[in-house]
C-alpha atoms as a PDB file:
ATOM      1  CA  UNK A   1      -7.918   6.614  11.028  1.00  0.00           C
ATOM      2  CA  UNK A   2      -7.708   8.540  14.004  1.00  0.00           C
ATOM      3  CA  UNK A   3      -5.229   6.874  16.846  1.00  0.00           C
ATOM      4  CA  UNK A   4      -4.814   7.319  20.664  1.00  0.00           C
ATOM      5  CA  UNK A   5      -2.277   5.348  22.267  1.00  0.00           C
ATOM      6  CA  UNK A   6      -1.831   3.160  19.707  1.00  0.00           C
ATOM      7  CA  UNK A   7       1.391   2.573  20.124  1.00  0.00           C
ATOM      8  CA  UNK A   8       1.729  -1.223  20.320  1.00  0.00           C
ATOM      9  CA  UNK A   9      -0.851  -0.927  17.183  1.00  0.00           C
ATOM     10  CA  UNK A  10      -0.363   0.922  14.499  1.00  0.00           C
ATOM     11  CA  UNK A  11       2.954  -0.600  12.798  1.00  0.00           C
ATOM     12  CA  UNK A  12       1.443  -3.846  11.764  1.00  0.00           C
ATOM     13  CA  UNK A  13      -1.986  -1.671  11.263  1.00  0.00           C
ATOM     14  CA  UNK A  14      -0.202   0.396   8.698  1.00  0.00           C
ATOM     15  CA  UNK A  15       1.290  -2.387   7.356  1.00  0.00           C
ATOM     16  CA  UNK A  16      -2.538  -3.864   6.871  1.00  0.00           C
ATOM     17  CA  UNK A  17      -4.113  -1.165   5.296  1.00  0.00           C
ATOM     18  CA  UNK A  18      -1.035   0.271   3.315  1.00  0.00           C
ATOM     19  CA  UNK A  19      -1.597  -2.158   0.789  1.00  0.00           C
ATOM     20  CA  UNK A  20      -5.281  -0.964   0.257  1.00  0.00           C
ATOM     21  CA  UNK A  21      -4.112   2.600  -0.788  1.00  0.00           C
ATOM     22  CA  UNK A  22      -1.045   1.092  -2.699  1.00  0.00           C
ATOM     23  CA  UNK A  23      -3.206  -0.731  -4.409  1.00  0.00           C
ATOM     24  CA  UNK A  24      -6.222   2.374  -5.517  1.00  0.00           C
ATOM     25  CA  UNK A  25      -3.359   4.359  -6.312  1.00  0.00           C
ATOM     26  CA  UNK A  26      -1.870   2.112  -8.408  1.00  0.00           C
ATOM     27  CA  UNK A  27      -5.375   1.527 -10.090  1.00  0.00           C
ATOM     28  CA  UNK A  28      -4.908   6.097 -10.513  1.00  0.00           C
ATOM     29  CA  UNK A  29      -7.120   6.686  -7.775  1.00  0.00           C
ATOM     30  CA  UNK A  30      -4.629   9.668  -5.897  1.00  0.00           C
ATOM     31  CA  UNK A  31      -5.090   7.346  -2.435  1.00  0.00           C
ATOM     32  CA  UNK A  32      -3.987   7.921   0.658  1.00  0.00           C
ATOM     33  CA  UNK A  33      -3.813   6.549   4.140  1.00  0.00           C
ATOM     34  CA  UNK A  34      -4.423   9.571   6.627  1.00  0.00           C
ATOM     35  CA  UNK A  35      -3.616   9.124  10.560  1.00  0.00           C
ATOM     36  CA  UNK A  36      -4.669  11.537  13.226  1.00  0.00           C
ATOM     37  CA  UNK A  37      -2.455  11.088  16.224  1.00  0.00           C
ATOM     38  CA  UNK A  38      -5.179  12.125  18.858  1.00  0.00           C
ATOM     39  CA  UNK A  39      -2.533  13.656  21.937  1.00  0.00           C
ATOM     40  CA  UNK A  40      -1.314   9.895  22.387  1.00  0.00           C
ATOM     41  CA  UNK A  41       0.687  10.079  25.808  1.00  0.00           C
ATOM     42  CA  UNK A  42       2.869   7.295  24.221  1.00  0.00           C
ATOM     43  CA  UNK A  43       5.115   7.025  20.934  1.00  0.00           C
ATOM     44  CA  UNK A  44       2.097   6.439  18.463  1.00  0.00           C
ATOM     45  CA  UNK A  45       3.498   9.518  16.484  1.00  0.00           C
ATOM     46  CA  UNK A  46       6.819   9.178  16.378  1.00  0.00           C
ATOM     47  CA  UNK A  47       6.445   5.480  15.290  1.00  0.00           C
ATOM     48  CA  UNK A  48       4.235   7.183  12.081  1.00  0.00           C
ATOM     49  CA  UNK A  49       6.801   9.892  11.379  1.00  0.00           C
ATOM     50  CA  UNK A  50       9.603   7.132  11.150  1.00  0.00           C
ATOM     51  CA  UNK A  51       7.409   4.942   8.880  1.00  0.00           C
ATOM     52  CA  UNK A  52       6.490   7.509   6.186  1.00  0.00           C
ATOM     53  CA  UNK A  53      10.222   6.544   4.073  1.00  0.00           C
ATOM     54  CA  UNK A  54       8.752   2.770   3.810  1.00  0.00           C
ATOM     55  CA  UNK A  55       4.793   3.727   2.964  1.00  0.00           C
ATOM     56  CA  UNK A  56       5.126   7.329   1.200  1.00  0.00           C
ATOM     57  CA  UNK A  57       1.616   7.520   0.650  1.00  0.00           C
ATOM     58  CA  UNK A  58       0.876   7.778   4.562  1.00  0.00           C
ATOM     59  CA  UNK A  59      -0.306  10.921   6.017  1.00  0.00           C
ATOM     60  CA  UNK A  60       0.520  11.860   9.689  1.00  0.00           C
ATOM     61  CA  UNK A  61      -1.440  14.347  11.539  1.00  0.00           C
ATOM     62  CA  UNK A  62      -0.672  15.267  15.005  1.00  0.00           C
ATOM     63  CA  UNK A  63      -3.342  17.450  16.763  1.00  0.00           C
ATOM     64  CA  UNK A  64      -4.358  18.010  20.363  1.00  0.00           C
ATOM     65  CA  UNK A  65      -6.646  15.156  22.447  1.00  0.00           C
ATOM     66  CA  UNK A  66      -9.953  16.109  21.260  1.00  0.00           C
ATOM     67  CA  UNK A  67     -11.533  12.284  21.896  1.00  0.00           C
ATOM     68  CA  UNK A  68     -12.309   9.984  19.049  1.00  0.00           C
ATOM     69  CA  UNK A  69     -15.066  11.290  17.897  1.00  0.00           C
ATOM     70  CA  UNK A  70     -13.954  15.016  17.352  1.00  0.00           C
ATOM     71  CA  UNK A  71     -10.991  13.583  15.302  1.00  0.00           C
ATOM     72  CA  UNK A  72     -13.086  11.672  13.084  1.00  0.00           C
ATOM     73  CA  UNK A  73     -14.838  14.687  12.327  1.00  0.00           C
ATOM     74  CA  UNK A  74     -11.328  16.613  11.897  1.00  0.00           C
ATOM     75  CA  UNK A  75     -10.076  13.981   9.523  1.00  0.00           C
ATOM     76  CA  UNK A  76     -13.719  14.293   7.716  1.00  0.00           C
ATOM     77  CA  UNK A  77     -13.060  17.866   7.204  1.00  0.00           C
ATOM     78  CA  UNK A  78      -9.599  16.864   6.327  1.00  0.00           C
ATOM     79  CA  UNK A  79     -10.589  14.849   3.011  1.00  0.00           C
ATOM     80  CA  UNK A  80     -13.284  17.310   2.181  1.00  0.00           C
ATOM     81  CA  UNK A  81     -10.761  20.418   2.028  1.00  0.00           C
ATOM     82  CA  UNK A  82      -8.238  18.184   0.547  1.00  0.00           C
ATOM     83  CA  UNK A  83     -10.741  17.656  -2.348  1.00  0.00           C
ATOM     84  CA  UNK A  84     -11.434  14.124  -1.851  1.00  0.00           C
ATOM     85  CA  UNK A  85     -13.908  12.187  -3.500  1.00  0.00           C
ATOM     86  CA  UNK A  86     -14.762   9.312  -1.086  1.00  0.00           C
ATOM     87  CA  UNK A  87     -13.684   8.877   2.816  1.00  0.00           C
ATOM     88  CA  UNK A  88     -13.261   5.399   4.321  1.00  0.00           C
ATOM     89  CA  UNK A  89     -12.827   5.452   7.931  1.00  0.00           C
ATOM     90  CA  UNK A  90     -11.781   3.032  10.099  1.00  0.00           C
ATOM     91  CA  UNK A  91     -10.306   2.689  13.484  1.00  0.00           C
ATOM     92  CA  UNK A  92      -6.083   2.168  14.312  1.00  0.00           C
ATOM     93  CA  UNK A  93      -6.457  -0.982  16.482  1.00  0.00           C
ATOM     94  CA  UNK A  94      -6.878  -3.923  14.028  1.00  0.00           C
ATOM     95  CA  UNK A  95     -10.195  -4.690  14.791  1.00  0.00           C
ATOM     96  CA  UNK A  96     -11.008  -4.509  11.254  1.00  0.00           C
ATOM     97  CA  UNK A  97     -10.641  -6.501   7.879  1.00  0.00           C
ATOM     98  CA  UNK A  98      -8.588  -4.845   4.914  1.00  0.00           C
ATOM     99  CA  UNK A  99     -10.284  -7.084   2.598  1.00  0.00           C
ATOM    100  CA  UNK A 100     -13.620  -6.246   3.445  1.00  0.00           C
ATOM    101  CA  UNK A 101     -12.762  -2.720   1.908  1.00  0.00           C
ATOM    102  CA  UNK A 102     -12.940  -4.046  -1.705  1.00  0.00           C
ATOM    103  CA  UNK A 103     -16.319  -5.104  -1.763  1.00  0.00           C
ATOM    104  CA  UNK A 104     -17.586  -1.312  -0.459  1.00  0.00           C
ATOM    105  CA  UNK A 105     -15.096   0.261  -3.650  1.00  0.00           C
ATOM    106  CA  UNK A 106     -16.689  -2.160  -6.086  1.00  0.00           C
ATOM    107  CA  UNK A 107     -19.998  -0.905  -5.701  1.00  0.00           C
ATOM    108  CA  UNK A 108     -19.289   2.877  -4.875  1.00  0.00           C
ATOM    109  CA  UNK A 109     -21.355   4.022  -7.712  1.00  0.00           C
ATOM    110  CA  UNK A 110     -24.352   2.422  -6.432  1.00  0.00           C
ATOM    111  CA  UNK A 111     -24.539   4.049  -2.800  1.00  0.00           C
ATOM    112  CA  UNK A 112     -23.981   7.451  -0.927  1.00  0.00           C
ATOM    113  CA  UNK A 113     -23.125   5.955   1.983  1.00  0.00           C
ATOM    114  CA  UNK A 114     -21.637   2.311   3.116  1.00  0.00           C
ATOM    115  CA  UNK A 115     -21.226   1.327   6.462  1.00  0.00           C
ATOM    116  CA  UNK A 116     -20.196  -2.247   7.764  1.00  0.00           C
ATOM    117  CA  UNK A 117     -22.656  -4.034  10.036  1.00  0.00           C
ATOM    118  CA  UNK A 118     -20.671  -6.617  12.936  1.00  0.00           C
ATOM    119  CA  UNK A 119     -22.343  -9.330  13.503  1.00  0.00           C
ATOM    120  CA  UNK A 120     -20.649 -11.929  15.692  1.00  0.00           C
ATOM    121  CA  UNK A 121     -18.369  -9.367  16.623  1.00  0.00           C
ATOM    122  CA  UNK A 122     -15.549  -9.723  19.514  1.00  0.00           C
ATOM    123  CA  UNK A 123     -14.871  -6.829  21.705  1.00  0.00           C
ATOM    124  CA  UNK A 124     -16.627  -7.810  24.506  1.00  0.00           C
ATOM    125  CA  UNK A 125     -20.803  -7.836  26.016  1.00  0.00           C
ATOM    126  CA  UNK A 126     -20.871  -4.089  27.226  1.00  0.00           C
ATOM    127  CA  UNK A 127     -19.587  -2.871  23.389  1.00  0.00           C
ATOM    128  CA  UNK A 128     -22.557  -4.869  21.974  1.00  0.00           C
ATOM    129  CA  UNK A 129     -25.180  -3.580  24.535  1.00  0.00           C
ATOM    130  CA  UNK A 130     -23.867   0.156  23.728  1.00  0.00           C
ATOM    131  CA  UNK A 131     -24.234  -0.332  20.116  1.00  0.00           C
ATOM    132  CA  UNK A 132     -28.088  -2.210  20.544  1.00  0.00           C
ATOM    133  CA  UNK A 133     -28.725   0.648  22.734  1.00  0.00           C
ATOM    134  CA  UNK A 134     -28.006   3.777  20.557  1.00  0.00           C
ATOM    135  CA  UNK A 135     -29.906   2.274  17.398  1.00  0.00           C
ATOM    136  CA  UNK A 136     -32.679   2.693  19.804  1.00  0.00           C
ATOM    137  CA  UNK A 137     -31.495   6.039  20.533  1.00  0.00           C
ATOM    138  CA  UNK A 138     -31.625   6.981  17.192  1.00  0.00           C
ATOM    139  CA  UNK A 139     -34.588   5.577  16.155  1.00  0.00           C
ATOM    140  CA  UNK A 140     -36.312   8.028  19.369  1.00  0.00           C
ATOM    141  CA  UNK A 141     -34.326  10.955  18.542  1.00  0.00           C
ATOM    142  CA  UNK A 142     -34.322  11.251  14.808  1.00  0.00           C
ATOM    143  CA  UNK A 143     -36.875   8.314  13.764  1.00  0.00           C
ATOM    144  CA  UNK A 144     -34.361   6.212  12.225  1.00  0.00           C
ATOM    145  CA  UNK A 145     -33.518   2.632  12.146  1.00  0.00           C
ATOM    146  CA  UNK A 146     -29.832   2.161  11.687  1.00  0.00           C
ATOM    147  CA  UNK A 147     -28.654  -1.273  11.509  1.00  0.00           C
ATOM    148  CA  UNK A 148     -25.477  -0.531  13.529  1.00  0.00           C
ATOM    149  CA  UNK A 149     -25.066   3.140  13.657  1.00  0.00           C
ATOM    150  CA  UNK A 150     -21.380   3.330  14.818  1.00  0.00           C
ATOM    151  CA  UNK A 151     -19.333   1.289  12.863  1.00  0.00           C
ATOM    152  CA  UNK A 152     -15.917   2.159  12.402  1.00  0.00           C
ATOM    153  CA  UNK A 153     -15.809   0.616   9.119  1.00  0.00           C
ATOM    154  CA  UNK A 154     -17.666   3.426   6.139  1.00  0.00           C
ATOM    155  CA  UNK A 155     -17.024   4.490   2.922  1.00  0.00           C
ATOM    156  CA  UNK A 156     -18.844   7.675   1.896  1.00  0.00           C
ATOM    157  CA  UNK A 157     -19.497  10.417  -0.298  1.00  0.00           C
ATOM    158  CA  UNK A 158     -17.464  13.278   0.600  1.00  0.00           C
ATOM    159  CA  UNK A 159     -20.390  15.564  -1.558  1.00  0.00           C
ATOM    160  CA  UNK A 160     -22.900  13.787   0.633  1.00  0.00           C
ATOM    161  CA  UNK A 161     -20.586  13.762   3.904  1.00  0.00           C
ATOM    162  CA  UNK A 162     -20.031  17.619   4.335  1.00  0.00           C
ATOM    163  CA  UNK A 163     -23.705  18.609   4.394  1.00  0.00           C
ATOM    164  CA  UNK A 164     -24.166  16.134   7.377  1.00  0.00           C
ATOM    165  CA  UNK A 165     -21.418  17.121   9.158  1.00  0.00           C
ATOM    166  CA  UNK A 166     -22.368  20.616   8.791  1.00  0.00           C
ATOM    167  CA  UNK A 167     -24.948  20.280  11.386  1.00  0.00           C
ATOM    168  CA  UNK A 168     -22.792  18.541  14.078  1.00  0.00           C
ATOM    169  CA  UNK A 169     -20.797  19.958  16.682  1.00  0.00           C
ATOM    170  CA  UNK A 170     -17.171  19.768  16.154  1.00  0.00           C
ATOM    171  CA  UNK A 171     -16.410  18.051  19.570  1.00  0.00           C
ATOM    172  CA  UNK A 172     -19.427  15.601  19.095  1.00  0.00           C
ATOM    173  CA  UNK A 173     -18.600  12.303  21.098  1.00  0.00           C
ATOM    174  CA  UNK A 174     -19.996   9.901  18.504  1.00  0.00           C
ATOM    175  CA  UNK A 175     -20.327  11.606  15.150  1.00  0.00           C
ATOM    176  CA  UNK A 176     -20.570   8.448  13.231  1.00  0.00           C
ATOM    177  CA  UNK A 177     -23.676   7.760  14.774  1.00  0.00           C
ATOM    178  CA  UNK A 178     -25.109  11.254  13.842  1.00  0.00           C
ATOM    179  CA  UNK A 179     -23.541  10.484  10.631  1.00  0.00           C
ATOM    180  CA  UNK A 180     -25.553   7.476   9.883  1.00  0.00           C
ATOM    181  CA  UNK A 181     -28.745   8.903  11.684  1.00  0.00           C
ATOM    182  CA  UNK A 182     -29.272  11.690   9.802  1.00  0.00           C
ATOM    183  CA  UNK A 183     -27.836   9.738   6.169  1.00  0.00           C
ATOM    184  CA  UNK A 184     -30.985   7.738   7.247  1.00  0.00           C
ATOM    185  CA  UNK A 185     -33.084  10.462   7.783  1.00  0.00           C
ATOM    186  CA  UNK A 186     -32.789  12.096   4.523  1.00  0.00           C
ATOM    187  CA  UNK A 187     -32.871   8.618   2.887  1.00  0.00           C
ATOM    188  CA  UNK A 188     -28.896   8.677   1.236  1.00  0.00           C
ATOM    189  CA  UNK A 189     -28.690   5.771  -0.540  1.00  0.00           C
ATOM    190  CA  UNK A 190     -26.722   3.211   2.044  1.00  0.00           C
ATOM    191  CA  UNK A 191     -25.587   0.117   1.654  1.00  0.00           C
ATOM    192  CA  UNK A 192     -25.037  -2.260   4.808  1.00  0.00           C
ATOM    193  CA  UNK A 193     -22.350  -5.067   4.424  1.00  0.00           C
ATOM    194  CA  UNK A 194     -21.689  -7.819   7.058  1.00  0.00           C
ATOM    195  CA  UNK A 195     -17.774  -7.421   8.129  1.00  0.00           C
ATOM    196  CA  UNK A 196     -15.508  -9.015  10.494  1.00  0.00           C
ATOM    197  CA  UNK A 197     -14.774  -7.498  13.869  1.00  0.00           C
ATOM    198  CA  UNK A 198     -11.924  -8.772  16.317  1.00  0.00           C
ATOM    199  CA  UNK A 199     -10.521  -8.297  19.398  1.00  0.00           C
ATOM    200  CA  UNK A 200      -8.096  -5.299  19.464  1.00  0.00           C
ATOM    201  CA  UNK A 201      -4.681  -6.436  18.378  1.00  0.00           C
ATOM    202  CA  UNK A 202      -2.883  -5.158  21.443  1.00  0.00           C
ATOM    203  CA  UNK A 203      -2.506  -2.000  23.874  1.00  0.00           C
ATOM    204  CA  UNK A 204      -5.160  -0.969  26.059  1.00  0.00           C
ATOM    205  CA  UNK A 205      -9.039   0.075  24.812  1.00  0.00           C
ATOM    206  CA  UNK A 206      -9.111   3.925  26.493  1.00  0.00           C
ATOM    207  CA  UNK A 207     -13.269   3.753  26.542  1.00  0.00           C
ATOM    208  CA  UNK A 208     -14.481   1.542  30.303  1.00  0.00           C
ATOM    209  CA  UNK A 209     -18.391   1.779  30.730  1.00  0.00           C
ATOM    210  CA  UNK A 210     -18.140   4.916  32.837  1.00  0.00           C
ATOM    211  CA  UNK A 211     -16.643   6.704  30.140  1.00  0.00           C
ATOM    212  CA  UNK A 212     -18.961   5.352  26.970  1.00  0.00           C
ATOM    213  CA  UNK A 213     -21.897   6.546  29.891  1.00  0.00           C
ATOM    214  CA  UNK A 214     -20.508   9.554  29.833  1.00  0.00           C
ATOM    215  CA  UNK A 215     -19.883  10.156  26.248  1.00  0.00           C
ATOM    216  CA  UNK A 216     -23.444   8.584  25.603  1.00  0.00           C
ATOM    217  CA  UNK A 217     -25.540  10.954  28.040  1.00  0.00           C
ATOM    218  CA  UNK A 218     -23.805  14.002  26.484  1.00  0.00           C
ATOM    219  CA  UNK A 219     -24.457  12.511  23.332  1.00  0.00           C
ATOM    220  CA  UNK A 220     -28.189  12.406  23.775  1.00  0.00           C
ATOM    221  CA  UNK A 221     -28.663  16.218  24.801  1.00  0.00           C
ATOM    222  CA  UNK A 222     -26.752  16.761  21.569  1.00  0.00           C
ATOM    223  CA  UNK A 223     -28.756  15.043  19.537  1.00  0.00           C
ATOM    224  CA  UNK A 224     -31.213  17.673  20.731  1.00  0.00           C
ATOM    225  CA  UNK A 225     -28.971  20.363  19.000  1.00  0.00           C
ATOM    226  CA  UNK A 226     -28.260  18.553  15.944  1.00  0.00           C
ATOM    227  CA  UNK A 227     -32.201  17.587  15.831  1.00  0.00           C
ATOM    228  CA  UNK A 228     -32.443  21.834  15.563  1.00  0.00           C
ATOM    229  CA  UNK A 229     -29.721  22.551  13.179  1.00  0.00           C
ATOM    230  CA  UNK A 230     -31.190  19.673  10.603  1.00  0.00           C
ATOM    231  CA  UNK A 231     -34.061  22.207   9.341  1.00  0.00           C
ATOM    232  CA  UNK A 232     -31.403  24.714   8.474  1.00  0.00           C
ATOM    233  CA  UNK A 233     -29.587  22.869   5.775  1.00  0.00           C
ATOM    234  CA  UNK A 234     -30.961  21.517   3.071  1.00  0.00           C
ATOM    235  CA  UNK A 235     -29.683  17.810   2.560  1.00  0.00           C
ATOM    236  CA  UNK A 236     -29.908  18.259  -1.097  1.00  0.00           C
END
C-alpha cells in the first residue's frame, strides 16, 4: 500500500488487511503487509511505527513524496528484490474489500495477472469519467482493451511484474495503468473480478480534477516512451 496523508486512515486500514497476511502466513505463505509512507505532511508514519508491536508482520517504509504512482512502482520493486512471489496492491484509504482478496489467492495458479473491476463504485462522477476515459487511452496508445485499467485492487506475478515494469519510468503518474496495458498487450493471462469500491473512510482525497488533468496529459506523452521501450524487452 502506498499512503499519503493517511493519517485519519490507516489504523483501522491496518487493522482490515492485517488479518489477510495473518492469515497466508499462518497458512506458511512468509506474508507481509508493506506500507510506503509517501512524504505525508501529517502523522501517517509515526502512527505505523507505533503499530508494528501489535501487527509484527507490518512493514513501514518511509521515502520522499514521489506521488502515488512512483511509490507503487517503488513498493513493486520492493517485493521483487525482496524475493516475493506474488504482489497484491491496494490503496491505504479503505476504499477496498479485504474479503475480496481470497477469491484472487484461490485461483493464483490459473492467472498472471488479477485485477479487480468496480462496478457501481462510490468515489464520486469525475473518478468514473477518468477511469472510462483512459481505457480509451489505452486502447489508442497500445491497442488494448482493459476493462478498468487502474484499479487499486491486483494480485500479480512478481516473474511476470518485473519485465513490465522494466519499461516504465520510475516517476510514471499511473503505472498501474501501464501495468495492465501492456499485461494486455502481450496477452498475460488476467483474470478480471467484480469488487466493491467505497467512499474513502476519512481524511481528505489529495487528487482534484486539475491535478488527475495534469497527471493524465503527462501520462499520455509517456505512454509514447513506454510505447518505444516495449520492443526492447522481450515479455517472455
Amino acid at each position: 500500500m502506498p499512503a499519503y496523508n493517511e493519517a485519519e486512515n490507516i489504523e483501522a486500514t491496518i487493522g482490515q488487511w492485517y488479518p489477510v497476511v495473518e492469515k497466508l502466513h499462518r497458512e506458511g505463505t512468509e506474508a507481509k503487509l508493506v506500507i510506503a509512507n509517501d512524504g505525508s505532511k501529517d502523522d501517517t508514519f509515526a502512527i505505523m511505527e507505533g503499530l508494528k508491536g501489535k501487527y509484527p508482520l507490518l512493514e513501514a517504509l518511509d521515502k520522499p513524496n514521489s506521488g502515488h504512482g512512483a511509490t507503487v512502482l517503488f513498493l513493486y520493486r520492493h517485493a521483487i528484490d525482496a524475493g516475493a512471489d506474488y504482489v497484491f496492491q491496494t490503496d491505504s484509504d479503505g476504499q477496498t474489500n479485504p474479503d475480496e482478496f481470497w477469491q484472487m489467492w484461490e485461483n493464483k495458479g490459473m492467472y498472471d495477472f488479477q485485477i479487480g473491476h468496480r462496478l457501481g463504485r462510490q468515489d464520486g462522477f469525475s473518478r468514473v469519467f477518468v477511469t472510462k476515459t483512459l481505457r480509451l487511452i489505452v486502447w489508442l496508445m497500445f491497442h488494448a482493451w482493459v476493462v478498468d485499467a487502474n484499479t487499486p485492487f491486483r494480485l500479480m506475478r512478481t516473474d511476470k511484474l518485473q519485465p513490465i515494469i522494466g519499461v516504465i519510468p520510475q516517476d510514471y503518474g499511473l503505472c498501474n495503468v501501464a501495468v495492465s496495458a501492456i499485461a494486455t498487450k502481450w496477452k498475460y493471462r488476467i483474470g478480471w473480478y467484480r469488487i466493491t469500491f467505497k467512499p474513502r473512510q476519512g481524511g481528505v482525497n489529495s487528487i482534484n480534477m486539475k491535478r488527475i488533468f495534469g497527471i493524465g496529459w503527462k501520462a499520455i506523452s509517456d505512454f509514447r516512451d513506454i510505447n518505444r521501450n516495449l520492443g526492447k524487452i522481450s515479455n517472455k
